[in-house]
C-alpha atoms as a PDB file:
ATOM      1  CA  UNK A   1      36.257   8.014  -0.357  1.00  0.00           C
ATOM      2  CA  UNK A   2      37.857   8.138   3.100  1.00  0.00           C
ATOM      3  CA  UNK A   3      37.258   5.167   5.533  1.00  0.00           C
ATOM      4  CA  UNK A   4      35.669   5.081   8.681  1.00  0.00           C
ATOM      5  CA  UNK A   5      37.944   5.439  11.522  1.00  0.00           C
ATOM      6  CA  UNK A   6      36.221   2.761  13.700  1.00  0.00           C
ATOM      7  CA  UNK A   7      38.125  -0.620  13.828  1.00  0.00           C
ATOM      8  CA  UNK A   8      36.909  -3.601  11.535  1.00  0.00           C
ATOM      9  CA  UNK A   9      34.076  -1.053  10.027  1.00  0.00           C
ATOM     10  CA  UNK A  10      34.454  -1.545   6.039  1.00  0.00           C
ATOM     11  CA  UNK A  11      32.143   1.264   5.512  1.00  0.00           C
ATOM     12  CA  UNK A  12      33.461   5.055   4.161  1.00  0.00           C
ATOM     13  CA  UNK A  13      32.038   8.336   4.972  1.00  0.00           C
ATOM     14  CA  UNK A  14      29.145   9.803   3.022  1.00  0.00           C
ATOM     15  CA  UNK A  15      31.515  12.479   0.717  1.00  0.00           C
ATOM     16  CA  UNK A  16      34.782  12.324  -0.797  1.00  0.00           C
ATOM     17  CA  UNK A  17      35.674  15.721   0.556  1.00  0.00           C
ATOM     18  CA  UNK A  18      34.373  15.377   4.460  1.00  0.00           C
ATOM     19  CA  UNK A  19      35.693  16.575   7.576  1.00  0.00           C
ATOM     20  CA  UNK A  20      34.186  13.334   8.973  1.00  0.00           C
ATOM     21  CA  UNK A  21      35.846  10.396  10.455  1.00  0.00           C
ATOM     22  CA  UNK A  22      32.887   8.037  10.587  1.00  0.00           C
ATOM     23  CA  UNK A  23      30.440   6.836   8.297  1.00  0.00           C
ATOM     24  CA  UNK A  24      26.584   7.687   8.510  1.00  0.00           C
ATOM     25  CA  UNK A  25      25.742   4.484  11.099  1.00  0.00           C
ATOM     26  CA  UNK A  26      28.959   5.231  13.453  1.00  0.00           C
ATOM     27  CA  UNK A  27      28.074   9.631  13.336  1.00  0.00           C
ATOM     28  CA  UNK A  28      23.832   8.402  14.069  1.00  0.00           C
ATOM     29  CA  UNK A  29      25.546   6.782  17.105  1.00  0.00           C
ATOM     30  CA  UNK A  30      27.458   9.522  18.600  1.00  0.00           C
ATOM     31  CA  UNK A  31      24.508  11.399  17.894  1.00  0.00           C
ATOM     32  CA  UNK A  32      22.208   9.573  19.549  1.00  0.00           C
ATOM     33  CA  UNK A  33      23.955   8.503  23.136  1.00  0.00           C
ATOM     34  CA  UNK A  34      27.572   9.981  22.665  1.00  0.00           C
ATOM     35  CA  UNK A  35      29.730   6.801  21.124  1.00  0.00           C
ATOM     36  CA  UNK A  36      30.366   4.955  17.984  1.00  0.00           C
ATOM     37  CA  UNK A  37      29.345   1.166  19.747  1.00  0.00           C
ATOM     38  CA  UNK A  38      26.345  -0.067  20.322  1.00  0.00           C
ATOM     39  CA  UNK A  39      24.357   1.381  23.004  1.00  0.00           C
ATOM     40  CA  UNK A  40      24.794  -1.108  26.054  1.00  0.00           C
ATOM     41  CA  UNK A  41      21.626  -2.996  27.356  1.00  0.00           C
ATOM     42  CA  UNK A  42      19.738  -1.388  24.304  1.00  0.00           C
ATOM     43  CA  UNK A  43      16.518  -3.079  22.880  1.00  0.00           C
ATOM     44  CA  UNK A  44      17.134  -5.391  20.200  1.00  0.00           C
ATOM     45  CA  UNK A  45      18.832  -2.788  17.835  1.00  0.00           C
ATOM     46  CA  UNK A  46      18.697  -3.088  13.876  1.00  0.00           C
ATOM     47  CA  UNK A  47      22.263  -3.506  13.328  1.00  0.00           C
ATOM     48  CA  UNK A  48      22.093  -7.205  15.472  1.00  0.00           C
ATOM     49  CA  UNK A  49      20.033  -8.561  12.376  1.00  0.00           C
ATOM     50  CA  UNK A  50      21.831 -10.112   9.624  1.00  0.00           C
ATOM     51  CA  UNK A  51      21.387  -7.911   6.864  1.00  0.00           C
ATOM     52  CA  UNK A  52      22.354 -10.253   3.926  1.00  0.00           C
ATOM     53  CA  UNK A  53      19.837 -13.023   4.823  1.00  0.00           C
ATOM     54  CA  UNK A  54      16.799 -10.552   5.889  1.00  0.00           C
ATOM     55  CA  UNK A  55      17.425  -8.196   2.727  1.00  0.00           C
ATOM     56  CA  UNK A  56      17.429 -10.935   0.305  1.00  0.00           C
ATOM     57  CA  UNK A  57      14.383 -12.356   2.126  1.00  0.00           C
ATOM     58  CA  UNK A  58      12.388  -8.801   1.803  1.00  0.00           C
ATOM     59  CA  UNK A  59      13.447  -8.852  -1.877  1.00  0.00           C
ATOM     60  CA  UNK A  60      12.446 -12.223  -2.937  1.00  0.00           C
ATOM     61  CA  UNK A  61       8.553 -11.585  -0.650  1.00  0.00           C
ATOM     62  CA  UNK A  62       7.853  -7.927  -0.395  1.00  0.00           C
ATOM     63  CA  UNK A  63       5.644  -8.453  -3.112  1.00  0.00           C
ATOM     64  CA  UNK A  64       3.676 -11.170  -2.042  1.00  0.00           C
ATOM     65  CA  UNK A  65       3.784 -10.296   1.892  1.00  0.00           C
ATOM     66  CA  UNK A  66       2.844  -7.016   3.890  1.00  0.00           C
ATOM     67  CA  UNK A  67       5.689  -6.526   6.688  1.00  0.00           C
ATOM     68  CA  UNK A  68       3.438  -8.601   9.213  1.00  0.00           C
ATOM     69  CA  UNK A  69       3.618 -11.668   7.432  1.00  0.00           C
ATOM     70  CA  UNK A  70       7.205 -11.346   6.665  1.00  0.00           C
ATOM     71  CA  UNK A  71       7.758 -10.790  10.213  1.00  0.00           C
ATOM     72  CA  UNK A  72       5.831 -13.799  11.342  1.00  0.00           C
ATOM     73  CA  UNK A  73       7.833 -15.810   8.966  1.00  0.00           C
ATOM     74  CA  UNK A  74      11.440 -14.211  10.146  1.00  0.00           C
ATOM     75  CA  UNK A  75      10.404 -14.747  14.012  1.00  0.00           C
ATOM     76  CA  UNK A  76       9.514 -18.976  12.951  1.00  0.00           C
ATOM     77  CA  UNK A  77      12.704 -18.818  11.161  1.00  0.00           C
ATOM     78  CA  UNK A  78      14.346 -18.047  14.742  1.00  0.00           C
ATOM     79  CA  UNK A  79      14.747 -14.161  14.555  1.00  0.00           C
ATOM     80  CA  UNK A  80      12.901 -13.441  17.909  1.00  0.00           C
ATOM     81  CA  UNK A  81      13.852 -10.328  18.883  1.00  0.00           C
ATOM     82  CA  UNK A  82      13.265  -9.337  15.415  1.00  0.00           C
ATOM     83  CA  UNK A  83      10.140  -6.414  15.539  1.00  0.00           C
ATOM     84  CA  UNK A  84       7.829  -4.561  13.067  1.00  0.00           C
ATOM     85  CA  UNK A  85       9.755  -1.944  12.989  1.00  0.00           C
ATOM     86  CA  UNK A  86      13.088  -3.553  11.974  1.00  0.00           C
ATOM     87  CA  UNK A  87      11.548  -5.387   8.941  1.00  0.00           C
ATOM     88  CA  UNK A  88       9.879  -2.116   7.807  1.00  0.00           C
ATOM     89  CA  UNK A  89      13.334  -0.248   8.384  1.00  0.00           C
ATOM     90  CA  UNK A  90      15.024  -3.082   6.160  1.00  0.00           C
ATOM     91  CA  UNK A  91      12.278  -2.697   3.719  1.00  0.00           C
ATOM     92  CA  UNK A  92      12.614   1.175   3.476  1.00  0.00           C
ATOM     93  CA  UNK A  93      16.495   0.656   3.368  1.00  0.00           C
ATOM     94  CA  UNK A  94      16.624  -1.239   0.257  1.00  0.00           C
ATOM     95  CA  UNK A  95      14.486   0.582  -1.708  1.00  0.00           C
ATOM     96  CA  UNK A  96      11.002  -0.951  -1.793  1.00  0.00           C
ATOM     97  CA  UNK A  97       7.659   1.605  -1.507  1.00  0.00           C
ATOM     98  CA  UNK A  98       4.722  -0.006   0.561  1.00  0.00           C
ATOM     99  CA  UNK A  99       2.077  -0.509  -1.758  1.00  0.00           C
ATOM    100  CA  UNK A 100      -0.804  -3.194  -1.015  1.00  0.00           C
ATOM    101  CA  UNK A 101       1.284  -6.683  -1.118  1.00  0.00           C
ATOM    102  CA  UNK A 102       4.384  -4.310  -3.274  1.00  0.00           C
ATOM    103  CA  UNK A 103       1.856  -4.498  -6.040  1.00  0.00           C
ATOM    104  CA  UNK A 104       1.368  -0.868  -7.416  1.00  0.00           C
ATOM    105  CA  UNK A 105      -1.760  -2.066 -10.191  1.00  0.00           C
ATOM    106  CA  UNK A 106      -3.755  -2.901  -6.343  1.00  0.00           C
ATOM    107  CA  UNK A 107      -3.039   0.651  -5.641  1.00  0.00           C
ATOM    108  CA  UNK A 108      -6.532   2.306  -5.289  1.00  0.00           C
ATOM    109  CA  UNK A 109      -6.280   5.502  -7.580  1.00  0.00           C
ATOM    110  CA  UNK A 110      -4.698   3.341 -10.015  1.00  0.00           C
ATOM    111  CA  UNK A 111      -7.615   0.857 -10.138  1.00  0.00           C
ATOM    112  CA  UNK A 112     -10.017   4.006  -9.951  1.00  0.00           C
ATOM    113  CA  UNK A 113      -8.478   5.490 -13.317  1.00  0.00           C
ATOM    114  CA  UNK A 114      -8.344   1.479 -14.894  1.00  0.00           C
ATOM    115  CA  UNK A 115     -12.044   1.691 -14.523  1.00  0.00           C
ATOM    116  CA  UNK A 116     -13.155   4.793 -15.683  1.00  0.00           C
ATOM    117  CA  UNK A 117     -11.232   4.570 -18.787  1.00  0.00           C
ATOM    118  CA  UNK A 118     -12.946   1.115 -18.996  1.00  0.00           C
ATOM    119  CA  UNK A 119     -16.392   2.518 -18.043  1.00  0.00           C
ATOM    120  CA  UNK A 120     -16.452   5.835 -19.004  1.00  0.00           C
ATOM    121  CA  UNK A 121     -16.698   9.232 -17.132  1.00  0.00           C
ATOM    122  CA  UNK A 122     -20.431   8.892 -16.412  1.00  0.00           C
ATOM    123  CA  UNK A 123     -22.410   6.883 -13.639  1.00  0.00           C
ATOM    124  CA  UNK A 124     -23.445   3.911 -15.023  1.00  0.00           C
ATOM    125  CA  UNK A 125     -26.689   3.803 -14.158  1.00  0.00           C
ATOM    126  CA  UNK A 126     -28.336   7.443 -13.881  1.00  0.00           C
ATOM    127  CA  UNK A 127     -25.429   9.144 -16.571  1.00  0.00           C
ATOM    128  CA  UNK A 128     -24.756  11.995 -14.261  1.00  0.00           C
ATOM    129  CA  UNK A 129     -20.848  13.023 -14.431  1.00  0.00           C
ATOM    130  CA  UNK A 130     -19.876  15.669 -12.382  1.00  0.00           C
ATOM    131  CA  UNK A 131     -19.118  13.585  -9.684  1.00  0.00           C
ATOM    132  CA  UNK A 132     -17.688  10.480  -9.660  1.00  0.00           C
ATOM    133  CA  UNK A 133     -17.424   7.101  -7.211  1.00  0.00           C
ATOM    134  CA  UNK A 134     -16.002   3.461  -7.434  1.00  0.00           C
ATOM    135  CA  UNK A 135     -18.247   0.696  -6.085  1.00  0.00           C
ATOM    136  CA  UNK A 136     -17.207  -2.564  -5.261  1.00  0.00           C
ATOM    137  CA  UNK A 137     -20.213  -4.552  -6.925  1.00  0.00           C
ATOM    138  CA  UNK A 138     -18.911  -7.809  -4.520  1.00  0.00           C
ATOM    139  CA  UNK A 139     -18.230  -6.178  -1.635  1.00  0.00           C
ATOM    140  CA  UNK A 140     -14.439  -6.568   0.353  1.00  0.00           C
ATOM    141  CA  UNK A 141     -16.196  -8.536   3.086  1.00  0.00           C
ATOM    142  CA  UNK A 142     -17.699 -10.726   1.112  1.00  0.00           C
ATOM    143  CA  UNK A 143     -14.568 -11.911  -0.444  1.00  0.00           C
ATOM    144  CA  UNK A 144     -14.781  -9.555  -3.703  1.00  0.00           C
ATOM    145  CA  UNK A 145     -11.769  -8.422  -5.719  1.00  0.00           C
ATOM    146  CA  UNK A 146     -10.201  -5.233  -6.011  1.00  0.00           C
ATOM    147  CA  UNK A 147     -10.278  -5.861  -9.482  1.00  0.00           C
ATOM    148  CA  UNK A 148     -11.826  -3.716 -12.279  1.00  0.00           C
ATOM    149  CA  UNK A 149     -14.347  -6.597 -13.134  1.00  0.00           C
ATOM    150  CA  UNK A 150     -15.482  -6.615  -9.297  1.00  0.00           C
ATOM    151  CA  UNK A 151     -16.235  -2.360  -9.923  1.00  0.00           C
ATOM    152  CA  UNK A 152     -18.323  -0.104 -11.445  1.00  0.00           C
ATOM    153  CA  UNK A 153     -18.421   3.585 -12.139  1.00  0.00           C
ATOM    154  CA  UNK A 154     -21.575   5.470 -10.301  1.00  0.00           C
ATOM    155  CA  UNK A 155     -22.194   8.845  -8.910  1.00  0.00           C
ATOM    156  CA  UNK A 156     -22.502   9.846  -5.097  1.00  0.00           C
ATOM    157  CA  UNK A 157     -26.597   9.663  -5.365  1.00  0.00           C
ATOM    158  CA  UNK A 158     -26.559   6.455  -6.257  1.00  0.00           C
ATOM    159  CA  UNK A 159     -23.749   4.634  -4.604  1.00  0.00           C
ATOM    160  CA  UNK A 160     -25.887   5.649  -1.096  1.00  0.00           C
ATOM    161  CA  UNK A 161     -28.738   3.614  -3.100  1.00  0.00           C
ATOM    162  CA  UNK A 162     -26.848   0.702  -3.259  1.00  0.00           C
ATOM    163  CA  UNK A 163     -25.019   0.666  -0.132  1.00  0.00           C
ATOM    164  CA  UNK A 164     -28.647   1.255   1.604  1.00  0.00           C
ATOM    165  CA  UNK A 165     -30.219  -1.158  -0.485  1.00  0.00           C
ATOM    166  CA  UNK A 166     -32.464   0.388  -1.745  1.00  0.00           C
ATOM    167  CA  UNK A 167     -30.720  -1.174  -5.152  1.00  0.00           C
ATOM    168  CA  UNK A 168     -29.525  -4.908  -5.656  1.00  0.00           C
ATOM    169  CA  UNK A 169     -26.579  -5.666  -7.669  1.00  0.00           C
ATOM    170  CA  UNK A 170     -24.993  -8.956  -7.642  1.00  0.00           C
ATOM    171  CA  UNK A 171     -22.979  -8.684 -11.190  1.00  0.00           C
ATOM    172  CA  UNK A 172     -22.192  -6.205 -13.971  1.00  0.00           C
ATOM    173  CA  UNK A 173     -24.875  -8.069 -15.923  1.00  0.00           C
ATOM    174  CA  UNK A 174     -27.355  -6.313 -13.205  1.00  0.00           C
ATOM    175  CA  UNK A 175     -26.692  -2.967 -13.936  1.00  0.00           C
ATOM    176  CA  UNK A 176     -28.871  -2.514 -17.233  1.00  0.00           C
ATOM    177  CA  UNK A 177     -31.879  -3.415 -15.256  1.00  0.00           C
ATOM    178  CA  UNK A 178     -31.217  -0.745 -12.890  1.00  0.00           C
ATOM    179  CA  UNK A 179     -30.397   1.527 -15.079  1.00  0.00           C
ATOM    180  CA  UNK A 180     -34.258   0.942 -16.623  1.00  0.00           C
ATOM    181  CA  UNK A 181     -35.851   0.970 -12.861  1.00  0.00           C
ATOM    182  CA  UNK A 182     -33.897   4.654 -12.187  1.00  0.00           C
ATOM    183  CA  UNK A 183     -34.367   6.051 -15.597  1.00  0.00           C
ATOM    184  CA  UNK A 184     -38.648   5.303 -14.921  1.00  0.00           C
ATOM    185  CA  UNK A 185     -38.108   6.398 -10.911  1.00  0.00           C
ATOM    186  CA  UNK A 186     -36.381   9.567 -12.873  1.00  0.00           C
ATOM    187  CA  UNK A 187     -38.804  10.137 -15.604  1.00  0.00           C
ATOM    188  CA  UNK A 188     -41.816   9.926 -13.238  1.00  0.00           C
ATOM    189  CA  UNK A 189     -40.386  12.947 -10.844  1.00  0.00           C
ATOM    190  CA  UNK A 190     -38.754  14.688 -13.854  1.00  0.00           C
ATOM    191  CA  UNK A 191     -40.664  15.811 -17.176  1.00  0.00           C
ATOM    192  CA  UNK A 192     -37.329  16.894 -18.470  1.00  0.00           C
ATOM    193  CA  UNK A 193     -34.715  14.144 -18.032  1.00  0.00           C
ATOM    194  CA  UNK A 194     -34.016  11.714 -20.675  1.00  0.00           C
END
């Protein structure tokens, strides 16, 4: 591939057969405010950061940090002009999809699916399963997991129950018991279920 045509830049273009002299950073340049260098007096651009040591440090944490944290860590590290925006850029740059802490099993609709397979495709206390929710049984704020132990499977109806209190869980071990109190509020309006 041809190189670029700006001095000391190692890079090539972006196609063996091109009609362009510069690679893809010096042609966003010109683009952008007319010339290859660096704009002058610009706001801490991406380029100034050393890519080696910041890629290698988004590779090694992206899975354990969100972009804030590894940001806080960069700026203690002495990167202070180093922004949000330039770790995210990195992060997108190399590859890596932004995923709750890079872990895709914390992704929501992937926990969702974990525990209905687990649970089954029916509320699990009143049975009904044309609709469907996922209910933290520790909530968030309390300090409960998104794990498929901390959820249960429950339709629309009675998730409102629960998050009015009008039902009490504190464990899985709970739910039988309210499946007995709904299925005698149930049977008491309704001749016909059960």
């Amino acid at each position: 591939m041809p190189k670029c045509l700006i001095k000391n830049c190692k890079k090539h273009t972006r196609y063996k057969n091109t009609k362009a002299k510069y690679c893809t950073m010096h042609l966003a340049r010109i683009k952008r405010h007319g010339y290859p260098e660096q704009k002058k007096d610009a706001y801490f651009s991406l380029e100034k950061l050393p890519h080696k040591f910041i890629d290698n440090f988004i590779r090694c944490n992206h899975q354990k940090m969100i972009d804030a944290e590894i940001l806080r860590i960069l700026k203690k590290k002495g990167f202070k002009n180093a922004t949000i925006w330039n770790v995210k850029y990195r992060r997108r740059k190399l590859g890596f999809k932004k995923y709750l802490y890079g872990e895709i099993k914390k992704h929501k609709t992937w926990i969702r699916d974990q525990a209905i397979k687990k649970y089954g495709q029916k509320c699990e206390l009143c049975r009904y399963k044309l609709s469907l929710d996922i209910h933290h049984i520790t909530p968030k704020s309390r300090g409960g997991t998104h794990e498929i132990d901390n959820l249960m499977v429950i339709c629309p109806n009675c998730h409102a129950l629960i998050t009015r209190r009008f039902l009490h869980l504190n464990s899985r071990k709970d739910i039988i018991k309210m499946r007995n109190k709904i299925a005698i509020l149930l049977n008491d309006h309704d001749p016909n279920f059960g």
